[in-house]
Protein backbone atom coordinates (compact mmCIF):
# COMPACT_ATOMS: atom_id res chain seq x y z
CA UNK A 1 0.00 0.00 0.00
CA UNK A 2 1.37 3.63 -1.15
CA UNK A 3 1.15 6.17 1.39
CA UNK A 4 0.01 9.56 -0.34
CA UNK A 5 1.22 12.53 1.51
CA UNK A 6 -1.82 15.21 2.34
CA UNK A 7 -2.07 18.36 -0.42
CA UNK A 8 0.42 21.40 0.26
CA UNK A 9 -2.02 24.36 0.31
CA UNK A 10 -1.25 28.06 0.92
CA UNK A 11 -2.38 30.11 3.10
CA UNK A 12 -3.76 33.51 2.60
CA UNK A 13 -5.27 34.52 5.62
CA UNK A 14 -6.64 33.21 9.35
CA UNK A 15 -9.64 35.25 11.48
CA UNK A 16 -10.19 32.70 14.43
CA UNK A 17 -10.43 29.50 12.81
CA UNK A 18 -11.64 30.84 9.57
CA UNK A 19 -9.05 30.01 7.28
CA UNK A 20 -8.77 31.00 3.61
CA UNK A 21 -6.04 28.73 1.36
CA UNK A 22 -4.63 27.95 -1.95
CA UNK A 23 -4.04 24.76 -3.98
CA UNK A 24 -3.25 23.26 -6.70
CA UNK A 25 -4.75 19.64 -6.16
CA UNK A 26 -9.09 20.36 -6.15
CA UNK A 27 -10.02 19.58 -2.41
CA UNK A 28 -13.62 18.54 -2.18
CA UNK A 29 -16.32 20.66 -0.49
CA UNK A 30 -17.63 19.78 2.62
CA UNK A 31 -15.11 17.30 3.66
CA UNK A 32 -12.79 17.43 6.41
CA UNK A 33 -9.34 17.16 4.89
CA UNK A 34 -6.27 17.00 5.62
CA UNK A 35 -3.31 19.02 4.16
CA UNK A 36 0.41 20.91 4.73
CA UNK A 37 -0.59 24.40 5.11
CA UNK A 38 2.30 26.66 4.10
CA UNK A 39 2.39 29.67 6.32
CA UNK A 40 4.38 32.25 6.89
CA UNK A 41 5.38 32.84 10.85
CA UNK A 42 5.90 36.01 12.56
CA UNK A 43 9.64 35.88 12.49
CA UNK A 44 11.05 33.49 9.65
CA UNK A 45 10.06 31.65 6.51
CA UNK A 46 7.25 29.96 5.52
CA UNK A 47 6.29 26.49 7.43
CA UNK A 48 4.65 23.00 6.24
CA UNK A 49 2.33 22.73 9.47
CA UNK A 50 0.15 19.24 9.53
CA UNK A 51 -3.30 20.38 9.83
CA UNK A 52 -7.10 19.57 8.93
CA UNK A 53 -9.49 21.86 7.07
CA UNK A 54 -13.38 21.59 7.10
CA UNK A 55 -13.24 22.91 3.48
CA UNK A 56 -16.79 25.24 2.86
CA UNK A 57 -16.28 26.50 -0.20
CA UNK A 58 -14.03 26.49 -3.69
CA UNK A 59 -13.60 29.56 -6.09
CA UNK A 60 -11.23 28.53 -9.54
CA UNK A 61 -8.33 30.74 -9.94
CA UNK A 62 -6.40 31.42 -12.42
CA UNK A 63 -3.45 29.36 -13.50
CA UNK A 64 -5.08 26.06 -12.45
CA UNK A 65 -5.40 27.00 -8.43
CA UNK A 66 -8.50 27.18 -6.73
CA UNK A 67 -9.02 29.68 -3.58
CA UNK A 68 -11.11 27.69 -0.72
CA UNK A 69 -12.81 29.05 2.45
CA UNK A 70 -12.69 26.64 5.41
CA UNK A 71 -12.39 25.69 9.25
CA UNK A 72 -9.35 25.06 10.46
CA UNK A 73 -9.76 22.25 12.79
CA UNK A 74 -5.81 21.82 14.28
CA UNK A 75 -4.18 24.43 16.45
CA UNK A 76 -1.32 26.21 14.89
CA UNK A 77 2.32 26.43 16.68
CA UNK A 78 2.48 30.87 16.38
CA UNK A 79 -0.13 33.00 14.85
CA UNK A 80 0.69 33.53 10.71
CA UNK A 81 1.21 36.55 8.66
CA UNK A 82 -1.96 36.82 6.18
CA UNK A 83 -0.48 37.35 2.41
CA UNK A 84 -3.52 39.49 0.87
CA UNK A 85 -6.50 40.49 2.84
CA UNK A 86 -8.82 41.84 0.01
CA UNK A 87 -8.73 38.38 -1.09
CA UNK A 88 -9.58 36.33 1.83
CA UNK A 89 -12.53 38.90 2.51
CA UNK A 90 -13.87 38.81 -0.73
CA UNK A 91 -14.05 35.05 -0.44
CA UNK A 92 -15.20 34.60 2.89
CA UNK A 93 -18.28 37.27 2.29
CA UNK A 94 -19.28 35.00 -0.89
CA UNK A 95 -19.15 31.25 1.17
CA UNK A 96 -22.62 30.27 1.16
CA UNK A 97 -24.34 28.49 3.77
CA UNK A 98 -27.19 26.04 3.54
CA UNK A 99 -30.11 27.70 5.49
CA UNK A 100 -33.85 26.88 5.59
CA UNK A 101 -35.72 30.35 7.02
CA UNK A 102 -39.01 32.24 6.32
CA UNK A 103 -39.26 35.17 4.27
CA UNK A 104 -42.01 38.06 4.28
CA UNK A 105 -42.29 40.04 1.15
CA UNK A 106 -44.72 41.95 -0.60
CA UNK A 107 -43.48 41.07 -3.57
CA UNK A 108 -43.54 38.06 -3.87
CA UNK A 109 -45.78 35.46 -4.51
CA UNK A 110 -47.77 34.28 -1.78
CA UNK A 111 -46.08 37.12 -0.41
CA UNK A 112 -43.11 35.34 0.61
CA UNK A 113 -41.13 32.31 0.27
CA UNK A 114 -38.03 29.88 1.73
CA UNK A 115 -34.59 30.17 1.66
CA UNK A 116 -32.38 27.41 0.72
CA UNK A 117 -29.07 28.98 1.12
CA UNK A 118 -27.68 32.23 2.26
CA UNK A 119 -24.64 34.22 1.88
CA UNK A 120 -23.17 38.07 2.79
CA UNK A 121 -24.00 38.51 -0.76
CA UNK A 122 -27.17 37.30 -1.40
CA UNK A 123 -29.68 33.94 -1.38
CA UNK A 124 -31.65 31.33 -2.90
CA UNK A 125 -35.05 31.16 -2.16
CA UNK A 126 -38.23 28.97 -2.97
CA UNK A 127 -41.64 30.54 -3.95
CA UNK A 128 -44.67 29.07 -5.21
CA UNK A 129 -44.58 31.09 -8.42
CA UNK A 130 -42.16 32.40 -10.34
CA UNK A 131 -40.60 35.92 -10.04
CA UNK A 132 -39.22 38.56 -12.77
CA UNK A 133 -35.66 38.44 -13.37
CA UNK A 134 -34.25 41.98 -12.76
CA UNK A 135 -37.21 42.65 -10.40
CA UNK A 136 -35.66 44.80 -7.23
CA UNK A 137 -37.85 43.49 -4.20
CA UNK A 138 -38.06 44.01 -0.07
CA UNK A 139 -37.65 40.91 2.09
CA UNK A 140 -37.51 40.47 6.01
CA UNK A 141 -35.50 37.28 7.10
CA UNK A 142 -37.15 35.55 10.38
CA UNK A 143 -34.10 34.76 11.39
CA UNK A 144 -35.10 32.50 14.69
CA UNK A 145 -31.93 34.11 16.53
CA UNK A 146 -32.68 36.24 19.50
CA UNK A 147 -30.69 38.99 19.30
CA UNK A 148 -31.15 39.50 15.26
CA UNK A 149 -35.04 38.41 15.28
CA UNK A 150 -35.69 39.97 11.61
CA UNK A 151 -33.84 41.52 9.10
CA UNK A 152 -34.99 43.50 6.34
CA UNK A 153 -33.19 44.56 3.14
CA UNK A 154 -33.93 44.70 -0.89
CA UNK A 155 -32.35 42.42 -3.34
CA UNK A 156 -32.71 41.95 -7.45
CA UNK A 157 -33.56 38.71 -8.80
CA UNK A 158 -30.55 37.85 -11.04
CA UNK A 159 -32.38 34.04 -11.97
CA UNK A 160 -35.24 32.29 -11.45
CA UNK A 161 -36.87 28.88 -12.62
CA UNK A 162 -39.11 25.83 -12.20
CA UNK A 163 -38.47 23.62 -9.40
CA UNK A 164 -40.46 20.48 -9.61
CA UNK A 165 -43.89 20.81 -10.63
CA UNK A 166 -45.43 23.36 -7.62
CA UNK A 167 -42.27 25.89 -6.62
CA UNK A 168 -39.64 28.42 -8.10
CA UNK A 169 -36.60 28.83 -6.96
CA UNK A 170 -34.62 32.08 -7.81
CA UNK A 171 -31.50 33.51 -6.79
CA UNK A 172 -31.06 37.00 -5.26
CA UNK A 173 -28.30 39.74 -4.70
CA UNK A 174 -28.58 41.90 -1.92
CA UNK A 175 -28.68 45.90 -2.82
CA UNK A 176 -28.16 48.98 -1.12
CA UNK A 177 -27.19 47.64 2.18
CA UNK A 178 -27.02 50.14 4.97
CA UNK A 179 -24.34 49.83 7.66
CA UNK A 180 -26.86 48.03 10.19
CA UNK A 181 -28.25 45.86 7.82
CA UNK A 182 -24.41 44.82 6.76
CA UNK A 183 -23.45 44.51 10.37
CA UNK A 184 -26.86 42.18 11.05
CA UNK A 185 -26.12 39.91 8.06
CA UNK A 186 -21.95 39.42 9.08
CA UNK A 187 -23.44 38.39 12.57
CA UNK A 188 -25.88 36.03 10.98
CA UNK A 189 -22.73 34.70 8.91
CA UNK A 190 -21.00 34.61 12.12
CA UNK A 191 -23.71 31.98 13.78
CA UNK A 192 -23.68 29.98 10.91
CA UNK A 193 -20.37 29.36 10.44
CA UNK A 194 -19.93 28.56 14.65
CA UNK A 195 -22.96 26.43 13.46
CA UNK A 196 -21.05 24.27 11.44
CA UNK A 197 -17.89 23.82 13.53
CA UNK A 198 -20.85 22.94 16.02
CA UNK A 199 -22.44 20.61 13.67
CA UNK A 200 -18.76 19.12 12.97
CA UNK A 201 -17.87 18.79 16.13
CA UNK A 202 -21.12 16.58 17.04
CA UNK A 203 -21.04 14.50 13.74
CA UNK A 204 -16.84 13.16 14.88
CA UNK A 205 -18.00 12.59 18.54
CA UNK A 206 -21.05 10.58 17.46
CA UNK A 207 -19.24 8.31 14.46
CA UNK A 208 -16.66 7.97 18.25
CA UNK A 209 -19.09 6.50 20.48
CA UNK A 210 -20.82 4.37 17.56
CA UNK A 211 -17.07 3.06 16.86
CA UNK A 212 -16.23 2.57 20.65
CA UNK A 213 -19.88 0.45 20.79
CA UNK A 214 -18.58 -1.89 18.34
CA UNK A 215 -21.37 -0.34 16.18
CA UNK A 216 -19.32 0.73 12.89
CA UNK A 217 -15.87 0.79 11.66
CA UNK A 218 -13.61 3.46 11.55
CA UNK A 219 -13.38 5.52 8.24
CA UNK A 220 -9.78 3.89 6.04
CA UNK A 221 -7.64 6.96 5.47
CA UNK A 222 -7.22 7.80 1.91
């Protein structure tokens, strides 16, 4: 049996353990992986530090790399010097986030609809009927989080079709945010992504005790 040595990625910046990386070799989504991440310490050259990634999302780049957004689920030995910022925020505001809530509108059909994912950008949503492309509309988000309850903003339809036989689904980019409104959707972004760490977290200590009860196997290491 070969041993194959984990992906050397690159990476561009750490807030918490939001990490945003380079690579060469396509990672896959929603996977925890492990990798080499090549960072640059304080003092000194770059390292190869042993580490796993919950990888969230991918964004091509050119010259064959692709950018990712993930949680980094391994402590680091010293605190890394980010390479480029504008990057790493630019990705991180466009990671979506699969997220069922209720929207109000007035104009919409049935005068509102469901979300299926949501991002600082923007969101899918589910109606009943379709809605206009180009179409600028108002939404509140019941967002079932005490200290954000609702928030409301407009957004254009950039797409929309049939989904099945009785719903739409369209997608939607947020417009003219105002400073509040941009502050309540990074703290929704915030819960979802401690969410998913959450959510992470739970899923490795459950597949533990199901392995310790002699109920499953352990995953082979690829």
């Amino acid at each position: 049996m070969f041993f194959t040595a984990p992906p050397v990625v690159d990476l561009i910046d750490l807030k918490q353990n939001q990490v945003v990386f380079t690579s060469k070799k396509a990672l896959r989504v929603g996977r925890d992986t492990p990798v080499r991440l090549s960072a640059q310490a304080p003092e000194g050259d770059a390292q190869l530090i042993p580490s796993r990634i919950f990888v969230q999302q991918a964004r091509p780049l050119a010259g064959g790399q692709v950018a990712y957004v993930g949680t980094l689920q391994t402590e680091l030995p010293f605190q890394p010097v980010p390479v480029n910022n504008g990057d790493s925020d630019s990705l991180r505001r466009g990671a979506r986030f699969d997220l069922s809530l209720r929207v109000m509108s007035p104009d919409l059909p049935d005068f509102g609809g469901v979300t299926v994912d949501f991002s600082l950008t923007g969101l899918q949503l589910e109606t009943r009927s379709a809605v206009s492309t180009g179409e600028v509309v108002r939404l509140t988000l019941d967002t079932n989080i005490e200290e954000l309850e609702y928030i409301s903003l407009s957004a254009r339809v950039a797409w929309s079709r049939p989904e099945g036989r009785k719903s739409h689904r369209c997608g939607l980019e947020f417009r003219d945010l105002t400073p509040e409104v941009r502050d309540q959707l990074e703290e929704l972004g915030r819960y979802l992504r401690a969410r998913e760490t959450a959510n992470l977290t739970e899923l490795v200590l459950e597949r533990a005790d199901r392995y310790l009860l002699g109920y499953t196997t352990p995953v082979a290491a690829e």
